[in-house]
C-alpha atoms as a PDB file:
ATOM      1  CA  UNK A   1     -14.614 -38.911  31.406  1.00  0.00           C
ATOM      2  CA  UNK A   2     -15.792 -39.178  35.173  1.00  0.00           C
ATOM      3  CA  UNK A   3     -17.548 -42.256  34.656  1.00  0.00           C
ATOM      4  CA  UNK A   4     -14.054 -43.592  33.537  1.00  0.00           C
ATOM      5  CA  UNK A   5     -12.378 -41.981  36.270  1.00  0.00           C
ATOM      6  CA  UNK A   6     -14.862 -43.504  39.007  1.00  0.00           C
ATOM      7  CA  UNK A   7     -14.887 -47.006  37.453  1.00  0.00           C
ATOM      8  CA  UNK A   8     -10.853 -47.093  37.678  1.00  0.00           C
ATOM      9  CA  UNK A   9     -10.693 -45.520  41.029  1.00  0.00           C
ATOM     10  CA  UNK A  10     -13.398 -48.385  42.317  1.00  0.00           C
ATOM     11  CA  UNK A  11     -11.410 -51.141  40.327  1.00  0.00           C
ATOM     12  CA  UNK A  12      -7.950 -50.052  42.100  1.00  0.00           C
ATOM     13  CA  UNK A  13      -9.994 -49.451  45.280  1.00  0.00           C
ATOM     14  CA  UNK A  14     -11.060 -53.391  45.039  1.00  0.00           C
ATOM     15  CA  UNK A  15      -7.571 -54.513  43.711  1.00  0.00           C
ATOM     16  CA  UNK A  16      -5.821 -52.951  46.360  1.00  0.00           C
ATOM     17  CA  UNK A  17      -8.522 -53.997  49.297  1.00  0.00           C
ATOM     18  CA  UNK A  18      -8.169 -58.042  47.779  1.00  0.00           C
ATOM     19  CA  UNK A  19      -4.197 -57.810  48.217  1.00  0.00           C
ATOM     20  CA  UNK A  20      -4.951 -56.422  51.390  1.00  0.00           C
ATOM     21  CA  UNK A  21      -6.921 -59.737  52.081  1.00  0.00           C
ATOM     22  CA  UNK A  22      -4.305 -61.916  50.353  1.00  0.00           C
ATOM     23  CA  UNK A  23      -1.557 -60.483  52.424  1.00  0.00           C
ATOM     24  CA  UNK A  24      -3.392 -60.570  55.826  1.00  0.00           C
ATOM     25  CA  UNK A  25      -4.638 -64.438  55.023  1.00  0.00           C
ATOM     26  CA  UNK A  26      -1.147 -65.458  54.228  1.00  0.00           C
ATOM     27  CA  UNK A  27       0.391 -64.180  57.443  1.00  0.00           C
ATOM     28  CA  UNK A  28      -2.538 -65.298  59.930  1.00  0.00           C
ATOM     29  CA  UNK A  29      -2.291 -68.831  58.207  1.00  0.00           C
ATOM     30  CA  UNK A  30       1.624 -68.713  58.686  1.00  0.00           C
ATOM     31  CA  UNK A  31       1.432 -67.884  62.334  1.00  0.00           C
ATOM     32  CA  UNK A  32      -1.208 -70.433  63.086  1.00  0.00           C
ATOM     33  CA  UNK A  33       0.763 -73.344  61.341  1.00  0.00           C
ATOM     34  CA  UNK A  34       3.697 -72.901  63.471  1.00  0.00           C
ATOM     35  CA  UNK A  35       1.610 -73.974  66.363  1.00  0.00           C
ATOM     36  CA  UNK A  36       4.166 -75.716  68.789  1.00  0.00           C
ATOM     37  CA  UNK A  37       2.198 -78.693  71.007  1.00  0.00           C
ATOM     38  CA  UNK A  38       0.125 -78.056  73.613  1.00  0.00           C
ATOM     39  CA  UNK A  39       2.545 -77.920  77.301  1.00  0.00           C
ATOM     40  CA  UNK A  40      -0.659 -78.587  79.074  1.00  0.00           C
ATOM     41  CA  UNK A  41      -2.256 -82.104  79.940  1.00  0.00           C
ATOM     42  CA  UNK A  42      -4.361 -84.100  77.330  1.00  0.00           C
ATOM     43  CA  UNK A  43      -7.291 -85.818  77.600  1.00  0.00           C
ATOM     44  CA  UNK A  44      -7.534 -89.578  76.763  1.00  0.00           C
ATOM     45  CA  UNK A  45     -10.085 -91.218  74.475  1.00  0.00           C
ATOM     46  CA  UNK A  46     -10.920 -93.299  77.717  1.00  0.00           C
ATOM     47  CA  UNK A  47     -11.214 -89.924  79.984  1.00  0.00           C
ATOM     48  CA  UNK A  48      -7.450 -90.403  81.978  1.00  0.00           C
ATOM     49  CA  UNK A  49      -5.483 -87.341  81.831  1.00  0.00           C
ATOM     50  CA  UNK A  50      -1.925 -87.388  79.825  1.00  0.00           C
ATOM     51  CA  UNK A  51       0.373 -85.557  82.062  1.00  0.00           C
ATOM     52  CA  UNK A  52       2.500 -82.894  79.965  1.00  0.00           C
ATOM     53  CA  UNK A  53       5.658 -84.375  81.988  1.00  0.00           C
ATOM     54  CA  UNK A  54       4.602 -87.222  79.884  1.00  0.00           C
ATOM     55  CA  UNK A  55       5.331 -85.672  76.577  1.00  0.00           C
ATOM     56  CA  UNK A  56       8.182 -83.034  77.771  1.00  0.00           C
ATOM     57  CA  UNK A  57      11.874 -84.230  75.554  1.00  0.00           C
ATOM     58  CA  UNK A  58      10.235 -86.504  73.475  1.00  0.00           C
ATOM     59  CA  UNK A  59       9.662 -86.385  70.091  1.00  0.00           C
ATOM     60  CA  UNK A  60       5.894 -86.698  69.368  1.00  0.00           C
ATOM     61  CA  UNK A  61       4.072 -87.643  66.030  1.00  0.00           C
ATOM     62  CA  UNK A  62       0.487 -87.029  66.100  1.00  0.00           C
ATOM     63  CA  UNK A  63      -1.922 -88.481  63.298  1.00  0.00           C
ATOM     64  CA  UNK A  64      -4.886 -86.276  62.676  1.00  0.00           C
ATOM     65  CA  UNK A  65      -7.581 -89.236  61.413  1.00  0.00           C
ATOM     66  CA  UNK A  66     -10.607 -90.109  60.924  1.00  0.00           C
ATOM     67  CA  UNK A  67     -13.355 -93.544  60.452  1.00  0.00           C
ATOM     68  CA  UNK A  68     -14.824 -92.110  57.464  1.00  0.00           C
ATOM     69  CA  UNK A  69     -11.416 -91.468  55.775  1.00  0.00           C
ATOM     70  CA  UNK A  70      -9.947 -94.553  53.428  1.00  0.00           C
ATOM     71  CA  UNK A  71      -6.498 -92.838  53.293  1.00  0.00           C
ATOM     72  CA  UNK A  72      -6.486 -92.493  57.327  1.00  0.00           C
ATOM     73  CA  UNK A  73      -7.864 -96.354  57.647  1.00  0.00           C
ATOM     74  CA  UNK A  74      -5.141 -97.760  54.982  1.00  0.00           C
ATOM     75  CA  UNK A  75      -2.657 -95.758  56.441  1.00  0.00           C
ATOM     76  CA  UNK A  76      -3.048 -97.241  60.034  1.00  0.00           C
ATOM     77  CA  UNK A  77      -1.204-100.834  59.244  1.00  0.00           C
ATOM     78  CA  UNK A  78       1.945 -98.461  58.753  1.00  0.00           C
ATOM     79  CA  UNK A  79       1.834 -96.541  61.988  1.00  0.00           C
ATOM     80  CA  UNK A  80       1.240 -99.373  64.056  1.00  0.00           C
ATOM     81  CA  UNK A  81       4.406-100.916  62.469  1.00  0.00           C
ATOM     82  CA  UNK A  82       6.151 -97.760  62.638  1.00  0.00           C
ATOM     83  CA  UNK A  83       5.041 -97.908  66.549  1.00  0.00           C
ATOM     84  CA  UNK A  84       6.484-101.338  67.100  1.00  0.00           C
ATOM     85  CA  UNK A  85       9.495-100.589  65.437  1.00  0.00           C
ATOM     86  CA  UNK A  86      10.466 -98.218  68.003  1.00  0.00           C
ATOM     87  CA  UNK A  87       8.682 -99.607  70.765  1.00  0.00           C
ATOM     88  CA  UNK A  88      11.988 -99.607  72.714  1.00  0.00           C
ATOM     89  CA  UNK A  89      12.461 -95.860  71.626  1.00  0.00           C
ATOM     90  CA  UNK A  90      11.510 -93.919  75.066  1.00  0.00           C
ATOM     91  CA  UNK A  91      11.828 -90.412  73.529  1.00  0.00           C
ATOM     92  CA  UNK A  92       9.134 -91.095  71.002  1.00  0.00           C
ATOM     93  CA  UNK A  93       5.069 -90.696  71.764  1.00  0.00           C
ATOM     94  CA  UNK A  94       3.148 -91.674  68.909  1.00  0.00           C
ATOM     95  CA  UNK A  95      -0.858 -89.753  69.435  1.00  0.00           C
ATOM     96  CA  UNK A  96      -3.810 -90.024  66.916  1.00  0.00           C
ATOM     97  CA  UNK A  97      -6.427 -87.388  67.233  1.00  0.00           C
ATOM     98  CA  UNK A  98      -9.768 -89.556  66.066  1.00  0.00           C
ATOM     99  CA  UNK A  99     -11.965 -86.704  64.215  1.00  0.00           C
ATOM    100  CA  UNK A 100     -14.864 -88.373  65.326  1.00  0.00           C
ATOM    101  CA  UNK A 101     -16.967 -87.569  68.170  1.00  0.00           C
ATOM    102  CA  UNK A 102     -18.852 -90.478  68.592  1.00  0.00           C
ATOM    103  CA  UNK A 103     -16.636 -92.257  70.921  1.00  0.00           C
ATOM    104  CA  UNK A 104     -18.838 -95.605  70.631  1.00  0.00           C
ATOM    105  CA  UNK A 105     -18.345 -95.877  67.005  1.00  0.00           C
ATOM    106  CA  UNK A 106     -14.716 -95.331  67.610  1.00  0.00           C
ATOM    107  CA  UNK A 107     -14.488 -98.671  69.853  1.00  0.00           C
ATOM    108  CA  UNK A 108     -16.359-100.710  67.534  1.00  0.00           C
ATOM    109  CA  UNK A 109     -14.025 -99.201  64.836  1.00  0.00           C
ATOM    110  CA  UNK A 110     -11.212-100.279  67.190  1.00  0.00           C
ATOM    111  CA  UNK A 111     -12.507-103.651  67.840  1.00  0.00           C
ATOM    112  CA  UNK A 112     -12.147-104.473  63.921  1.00  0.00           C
ATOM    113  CA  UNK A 113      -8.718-102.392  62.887  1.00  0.00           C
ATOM    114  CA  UNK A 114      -6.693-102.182  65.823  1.00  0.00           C
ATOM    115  CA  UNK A 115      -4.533 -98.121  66.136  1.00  0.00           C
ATOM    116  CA  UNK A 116      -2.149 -98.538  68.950  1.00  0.00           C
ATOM    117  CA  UNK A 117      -1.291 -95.217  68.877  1.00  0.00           C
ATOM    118  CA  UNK A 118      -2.424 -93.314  72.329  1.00  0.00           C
ATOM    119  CA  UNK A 119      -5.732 -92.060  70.579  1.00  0.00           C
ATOM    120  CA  UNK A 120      -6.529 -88.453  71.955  1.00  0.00           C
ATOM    121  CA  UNK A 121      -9.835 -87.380  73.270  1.00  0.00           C
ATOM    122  CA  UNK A 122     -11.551 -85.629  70.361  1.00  0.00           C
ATOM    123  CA  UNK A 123     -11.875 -82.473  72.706  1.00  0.00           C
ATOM    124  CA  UNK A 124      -7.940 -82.177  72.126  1.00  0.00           C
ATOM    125  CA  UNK A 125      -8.854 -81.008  68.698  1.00  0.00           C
ATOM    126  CA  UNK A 126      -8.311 -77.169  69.610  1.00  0.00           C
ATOM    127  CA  UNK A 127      -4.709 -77.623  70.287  1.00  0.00           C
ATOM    128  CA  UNK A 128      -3.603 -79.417  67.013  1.00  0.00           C
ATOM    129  CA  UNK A 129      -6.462 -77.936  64.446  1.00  0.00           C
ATOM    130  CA  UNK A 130      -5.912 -74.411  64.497  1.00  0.00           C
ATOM    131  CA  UNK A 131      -4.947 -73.564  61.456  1.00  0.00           C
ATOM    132  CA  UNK A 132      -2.477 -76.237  60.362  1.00  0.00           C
ATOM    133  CA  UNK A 133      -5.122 -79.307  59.741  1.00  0.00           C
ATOM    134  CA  UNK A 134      -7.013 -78.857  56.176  1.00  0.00           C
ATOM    135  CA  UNK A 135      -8.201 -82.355  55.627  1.00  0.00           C
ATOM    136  CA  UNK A 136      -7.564 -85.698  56.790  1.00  0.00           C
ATOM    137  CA  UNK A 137      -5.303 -87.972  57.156  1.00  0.00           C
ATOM    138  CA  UNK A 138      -2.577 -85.168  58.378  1.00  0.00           C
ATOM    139  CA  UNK A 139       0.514 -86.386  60.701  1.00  0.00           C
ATOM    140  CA  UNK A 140       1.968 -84.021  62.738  1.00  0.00           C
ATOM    141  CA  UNK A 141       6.248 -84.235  64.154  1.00  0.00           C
ATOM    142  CA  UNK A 142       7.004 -82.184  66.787  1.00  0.00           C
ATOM    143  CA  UNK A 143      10.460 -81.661  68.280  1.00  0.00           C
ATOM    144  CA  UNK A 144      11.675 -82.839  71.550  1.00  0.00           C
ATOM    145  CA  UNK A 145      11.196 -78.814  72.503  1.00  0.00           C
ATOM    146  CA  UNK A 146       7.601 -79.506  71.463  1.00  0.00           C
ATOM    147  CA  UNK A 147       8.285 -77.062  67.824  1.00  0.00           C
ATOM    148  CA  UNK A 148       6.465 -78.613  64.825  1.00  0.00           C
ATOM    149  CA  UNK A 149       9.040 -80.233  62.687  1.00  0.00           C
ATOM    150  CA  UNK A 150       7.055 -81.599  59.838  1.00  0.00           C
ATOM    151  CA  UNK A 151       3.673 -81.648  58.625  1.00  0.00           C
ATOM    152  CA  UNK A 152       2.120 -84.057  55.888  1.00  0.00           C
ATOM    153  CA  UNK A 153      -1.456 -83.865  54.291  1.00  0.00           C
ATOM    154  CA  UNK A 154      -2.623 -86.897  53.147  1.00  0.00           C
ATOM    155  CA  UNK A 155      -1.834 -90.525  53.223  1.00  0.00           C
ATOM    156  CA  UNK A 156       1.460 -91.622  54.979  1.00  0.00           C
ATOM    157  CA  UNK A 157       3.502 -93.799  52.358  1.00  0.00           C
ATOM    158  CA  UNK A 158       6.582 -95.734  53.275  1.00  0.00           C
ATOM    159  CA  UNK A 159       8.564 -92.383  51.845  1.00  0.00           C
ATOM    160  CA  UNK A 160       7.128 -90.528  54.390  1.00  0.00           C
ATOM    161  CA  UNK A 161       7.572 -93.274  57.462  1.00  0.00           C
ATOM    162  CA  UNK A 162      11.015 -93.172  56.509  1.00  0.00           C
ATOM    163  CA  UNK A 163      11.363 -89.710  56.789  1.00  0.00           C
ATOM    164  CA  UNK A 164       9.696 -89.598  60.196  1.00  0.00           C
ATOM    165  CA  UNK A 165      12.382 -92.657  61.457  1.00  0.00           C
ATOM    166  CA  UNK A 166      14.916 -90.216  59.984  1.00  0.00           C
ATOM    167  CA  UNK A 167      13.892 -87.282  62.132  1.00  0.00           C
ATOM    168  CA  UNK A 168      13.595 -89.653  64.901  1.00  0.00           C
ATOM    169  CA  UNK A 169      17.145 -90.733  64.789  1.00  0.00           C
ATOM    170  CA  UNK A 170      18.328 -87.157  63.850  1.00  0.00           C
ATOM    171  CA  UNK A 171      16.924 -85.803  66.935  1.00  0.00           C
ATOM    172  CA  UNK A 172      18.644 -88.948  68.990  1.00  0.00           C
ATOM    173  CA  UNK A 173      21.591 -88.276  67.588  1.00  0.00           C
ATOM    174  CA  UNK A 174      21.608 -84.875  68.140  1.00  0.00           C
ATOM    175  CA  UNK A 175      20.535 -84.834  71.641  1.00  0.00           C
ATOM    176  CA  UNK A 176      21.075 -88.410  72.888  1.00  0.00           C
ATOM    177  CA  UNK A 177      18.553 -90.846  73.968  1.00  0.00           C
END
């Protein structure tokens, strides 16, 4: 009879401590993916600084990528045309965040498959990975108030550039160009 009792008071003990864990994982991961962008300057993939002035009222879509990743290299063709299509679109900045750190393989990857997006410095990965980047490729939409909009895991489809050109021109609408 105490055996029993002490193996049920150690299971309950361990259930109670793993929804413990559950619950406390769940709301750390839910207040780390609301991370809102960075409101400080950015460092280039060439070393210039990206003034936050630069960035403040627009829209921004950020593409978490890397070299090694098919989905993030077939995906690419798409944001560059999503890119020219609002070229003439002044509250948009379009940023990839390379995952490499090897900034010479990333300019002979550059040399063969152009990215026009502004590519981050690598070192900008602290503002946009904490918490709310679990694989690659991941795009990123944040609000002209810099508030994360939408997040998507994986490869971009032409569903999904749609629905980024549709939050574009719901935020123009809404606040005016």
């Amino acid at each position: 009879m105490i055996k029993t009792k002490s193996i049920l008071k150690l299971t309950l003990i361990t259930f109670i401590s793993l929804v413990l864990i559950i619950i406390s994982f769940l709301i750390i991961n839910f207040y780390q993916s609301q991370g809102d962008f960075p409101d400080n300057d950015l460092k280039l993939l060439g070393g210039e600084m990206l003034d936050s002035n630069t960035f403040d009222g627009k829209i921004k879509i950020v593409n978490v990528w890397g070299t090694w990743c098919a989905s993030c290299i077939k995906e690419i063709p798409r944001l560059n045309q999503l890119k020219a299509e609002s070229a003439n679109d002044k509250s948009v900045l379009f940023l990839a965040l390379p995952g490499d750190k090897d900034i010479e393989r990333l300019n002979k990857f550059f040399i063969k498959k152009p990215f026009h997006f502004l590519q981050l410095d690598p070192s900008n990965e602290t503002y946009f990975i904490k918490g709310i980047i679990n694989g690659y490729p991941t795009t990123l939409v944040y609000g002209k108030n810099g508030e994360l909009i939408k997040k998507w895991m994986g490869e971009l489809d032409e569903n999904r550039i749609d629905k980024i050109k549709s939050i574009i021109a719901k935020a123009n609408n809404s606040n005016g160009k």
